[in-house]
Protein backbone atom coordinates (compact mmCIF):
# COMPACT_ATOMS: atom_id res chain seq x y z
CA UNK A 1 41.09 20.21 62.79
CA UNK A 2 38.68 19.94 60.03
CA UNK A 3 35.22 21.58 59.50
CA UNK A 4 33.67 18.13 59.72
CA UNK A 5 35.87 17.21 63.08
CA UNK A 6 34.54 20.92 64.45
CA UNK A 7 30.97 20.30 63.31
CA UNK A 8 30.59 17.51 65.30
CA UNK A 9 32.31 18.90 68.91
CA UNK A 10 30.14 21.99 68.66
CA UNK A 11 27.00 19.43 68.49
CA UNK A 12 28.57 16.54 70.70
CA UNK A 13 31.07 18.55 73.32
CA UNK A 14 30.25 20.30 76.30
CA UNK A 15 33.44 21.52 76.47
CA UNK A 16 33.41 23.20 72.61
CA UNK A 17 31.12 25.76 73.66
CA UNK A 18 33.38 26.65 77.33
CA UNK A 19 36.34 27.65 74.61
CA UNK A 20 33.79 29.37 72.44
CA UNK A 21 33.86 32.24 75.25
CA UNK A 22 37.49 32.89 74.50
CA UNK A 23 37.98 32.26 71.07
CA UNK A 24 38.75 35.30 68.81
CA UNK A 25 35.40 36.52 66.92
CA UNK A 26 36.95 36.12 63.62
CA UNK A 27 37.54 32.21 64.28
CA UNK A 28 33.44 32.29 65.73
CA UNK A 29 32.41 34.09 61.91
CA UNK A 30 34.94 31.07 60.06
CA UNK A 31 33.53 28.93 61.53
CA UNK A 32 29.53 29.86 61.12
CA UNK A 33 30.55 30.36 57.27
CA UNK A 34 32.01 26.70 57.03
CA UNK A 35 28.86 26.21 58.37
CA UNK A 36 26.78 27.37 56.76
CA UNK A 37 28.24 26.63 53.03
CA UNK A 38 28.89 22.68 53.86
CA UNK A 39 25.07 22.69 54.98
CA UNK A 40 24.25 25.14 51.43
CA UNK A 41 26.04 22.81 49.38
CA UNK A 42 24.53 19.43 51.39
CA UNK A 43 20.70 21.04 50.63
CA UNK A 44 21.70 22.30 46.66
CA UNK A 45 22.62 18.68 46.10
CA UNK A 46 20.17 17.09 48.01
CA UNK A 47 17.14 19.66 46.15
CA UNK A 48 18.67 19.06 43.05
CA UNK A 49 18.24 15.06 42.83
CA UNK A 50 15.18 15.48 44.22
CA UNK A 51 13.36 18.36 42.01
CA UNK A 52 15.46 18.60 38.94
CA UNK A 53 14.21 14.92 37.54
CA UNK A 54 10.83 16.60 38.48
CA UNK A 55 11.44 19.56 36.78
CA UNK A 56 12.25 17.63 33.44
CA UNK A 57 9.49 15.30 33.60
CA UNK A 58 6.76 18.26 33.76
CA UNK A 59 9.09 20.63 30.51
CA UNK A 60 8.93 17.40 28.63
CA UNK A 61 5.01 15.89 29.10
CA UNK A 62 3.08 18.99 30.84
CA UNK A 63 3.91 22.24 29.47
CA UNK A 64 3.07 21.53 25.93
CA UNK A 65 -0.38 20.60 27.00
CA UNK A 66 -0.53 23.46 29.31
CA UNK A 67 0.69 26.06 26.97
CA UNK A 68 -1.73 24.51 24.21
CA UNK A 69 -4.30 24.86 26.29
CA UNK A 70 -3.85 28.62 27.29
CA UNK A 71 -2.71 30.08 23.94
CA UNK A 72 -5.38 30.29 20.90
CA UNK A 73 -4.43 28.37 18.19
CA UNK A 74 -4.84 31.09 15.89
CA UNK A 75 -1.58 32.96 16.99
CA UNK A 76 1.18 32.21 15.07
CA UNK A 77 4.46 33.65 17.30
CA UNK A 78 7.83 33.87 15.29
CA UNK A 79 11.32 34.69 16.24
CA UNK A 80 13.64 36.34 13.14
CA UNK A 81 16.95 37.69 13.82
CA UNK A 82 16.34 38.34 17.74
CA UNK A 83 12.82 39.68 16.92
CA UNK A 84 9.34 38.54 17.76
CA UNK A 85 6.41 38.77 15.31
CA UNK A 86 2.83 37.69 15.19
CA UNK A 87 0.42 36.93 12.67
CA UNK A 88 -2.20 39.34 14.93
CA UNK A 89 -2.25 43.21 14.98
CA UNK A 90 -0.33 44.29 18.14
CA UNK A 91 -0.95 44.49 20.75
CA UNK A 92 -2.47 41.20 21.21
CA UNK A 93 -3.86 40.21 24.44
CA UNK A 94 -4.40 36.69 25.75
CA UNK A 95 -6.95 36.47 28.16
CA UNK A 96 -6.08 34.56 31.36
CA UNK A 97 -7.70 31.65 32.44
CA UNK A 98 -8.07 30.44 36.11
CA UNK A 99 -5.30 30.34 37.83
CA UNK A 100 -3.13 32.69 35.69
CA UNK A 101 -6.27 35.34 35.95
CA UNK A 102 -6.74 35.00 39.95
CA UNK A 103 -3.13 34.89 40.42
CA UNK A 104 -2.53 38.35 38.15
CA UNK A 105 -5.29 39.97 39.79
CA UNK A 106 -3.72 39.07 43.27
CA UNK A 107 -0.76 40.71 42.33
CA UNK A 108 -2.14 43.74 41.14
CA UNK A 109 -1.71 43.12 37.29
């Protein structure tokens, strides 16, 4: 009997859950992890068409403008050989604005 076949007598059958009572526990904890990955893997691809097309949509037109627009264009960041430099003496700090600032203070930072 397959995990789909099983699936659908534990929602459709009456009778599934009278042979549940006897069935070995280790059969009960198979079953519940068939489950429970079929349904994991049905929501990851489901999630995935619907947020990843999202997800590139708002990396390739948003973010610039958002990170333009909290950064000062005076800062110059650049990456040699694994390291990070700055054109400012260090440490620099960037102010928050908004949402960044209310959302650090909620968390305590």
């Amino acid at each position: 009997m397959t995990i789909f076949e099983t699936f659908k007598k534990s929602i459709y059958n009456p009778a599934f859950y009278q042979t549940v009572a006897v069935e070995p526990l280790g059969n009960i904890f198979r079953y519940y992890l068939k489950v429970t990955f079929v349904l994991s893997v049905m929501m990851t691809i489901g999630l995935g068409l619907l947020l990843v097309p999202a997800g590139i949509s708002f990396i390739k037109d948003r973010a610039p403008d958002m990170v333009k627009s909290y950064y000062p264009a005076e800062l110059v960041v650049t990456i040699e050989n694994g390291e990070v430099a700055i054109n400012m003496p260090e440490p620099y700090i960037i102010s928050g604005k908004g949402d960044i600032l209310v959302a650090l203070k909620k968390e305590g930072l």
